[in-house]
Protein backbone atom coordinates (compact mmCIF):
# COMPACT_ATOMS: atom_id res chain seq x y z
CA UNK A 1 0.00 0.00 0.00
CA UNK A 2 1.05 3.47 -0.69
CA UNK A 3 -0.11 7.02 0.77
CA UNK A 4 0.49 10.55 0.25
CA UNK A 5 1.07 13.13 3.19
CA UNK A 6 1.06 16.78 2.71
CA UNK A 7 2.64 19.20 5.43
CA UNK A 8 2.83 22.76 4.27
CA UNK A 9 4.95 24.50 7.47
CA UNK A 10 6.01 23.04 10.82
CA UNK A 11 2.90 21.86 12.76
CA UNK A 12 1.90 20.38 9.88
CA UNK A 13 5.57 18.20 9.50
CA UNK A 14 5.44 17.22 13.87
CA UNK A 15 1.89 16.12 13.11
CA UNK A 16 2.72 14.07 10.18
CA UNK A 17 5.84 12.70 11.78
CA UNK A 18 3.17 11.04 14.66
CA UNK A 19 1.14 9.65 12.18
CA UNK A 20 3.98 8.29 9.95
CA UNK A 21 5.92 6.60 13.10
CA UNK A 22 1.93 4.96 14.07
CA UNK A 23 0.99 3.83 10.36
CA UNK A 24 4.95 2.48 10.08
CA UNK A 25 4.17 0.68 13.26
CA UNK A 26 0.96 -0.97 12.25
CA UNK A 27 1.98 -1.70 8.71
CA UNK A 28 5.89 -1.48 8.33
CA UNK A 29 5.25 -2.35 4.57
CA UNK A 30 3.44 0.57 3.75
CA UNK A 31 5.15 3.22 1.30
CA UNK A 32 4.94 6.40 2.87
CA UNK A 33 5.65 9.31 0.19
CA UNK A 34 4.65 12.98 1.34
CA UNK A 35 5.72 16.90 0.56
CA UNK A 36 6.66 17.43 4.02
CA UNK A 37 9.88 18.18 6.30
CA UNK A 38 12.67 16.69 8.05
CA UNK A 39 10.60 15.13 11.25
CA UNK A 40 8.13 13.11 8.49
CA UNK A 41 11.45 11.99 7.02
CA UNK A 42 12.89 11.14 9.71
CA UNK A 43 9.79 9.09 10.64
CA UNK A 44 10.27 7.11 7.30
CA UNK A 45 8.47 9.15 4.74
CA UNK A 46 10.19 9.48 1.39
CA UNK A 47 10.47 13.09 0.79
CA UNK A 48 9.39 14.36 -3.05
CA UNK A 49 9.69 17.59 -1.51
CA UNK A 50 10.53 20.11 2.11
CA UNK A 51 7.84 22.26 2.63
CA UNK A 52 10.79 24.68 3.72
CA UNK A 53 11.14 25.21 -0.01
CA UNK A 54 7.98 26.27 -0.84
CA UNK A 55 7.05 28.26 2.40
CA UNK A 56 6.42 31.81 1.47
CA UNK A 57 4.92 34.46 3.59
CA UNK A 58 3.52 37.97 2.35
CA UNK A 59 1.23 38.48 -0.16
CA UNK A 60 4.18 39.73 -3.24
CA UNK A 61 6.14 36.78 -2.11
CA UNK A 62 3.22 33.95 -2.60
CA UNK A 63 2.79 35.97 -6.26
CA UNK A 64 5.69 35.89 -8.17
CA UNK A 65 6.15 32.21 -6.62
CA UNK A 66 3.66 30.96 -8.52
């Protein structure tokens, strides 16, 4: 089985991390992949991306990011 996570800034990457380390602990053959940071990583998620890449704040910032 595989799953996607998405964490898009910190809270989002502890809260992740929890339920990475549970769902590796029920089912240590599932594929966790996720755009996340370094604690979902950490927990076993394969990284596509760090949210700390693509964590803009201001309004002109978000804009000419897209």
């Amino acid at each position: 089985m595989k799953l996607f996570l998405l964490a898009g800034e910190a809270s989002g990457d502890l809260h992740g991390s929890h339920l990475v380390t549970e769902l590796k602990l029920q089912r240590p053959d599932m594929e966790i992949v996720a755009w996340g940071g370094p604690l979902m990583e950490k927990a076993g998620a394969r990284l596509l991306s760090d949210y700390r890449q693509r964590a803009y704040m201001g309004l002109w910032e978000v804009i000419k990011n897209l």
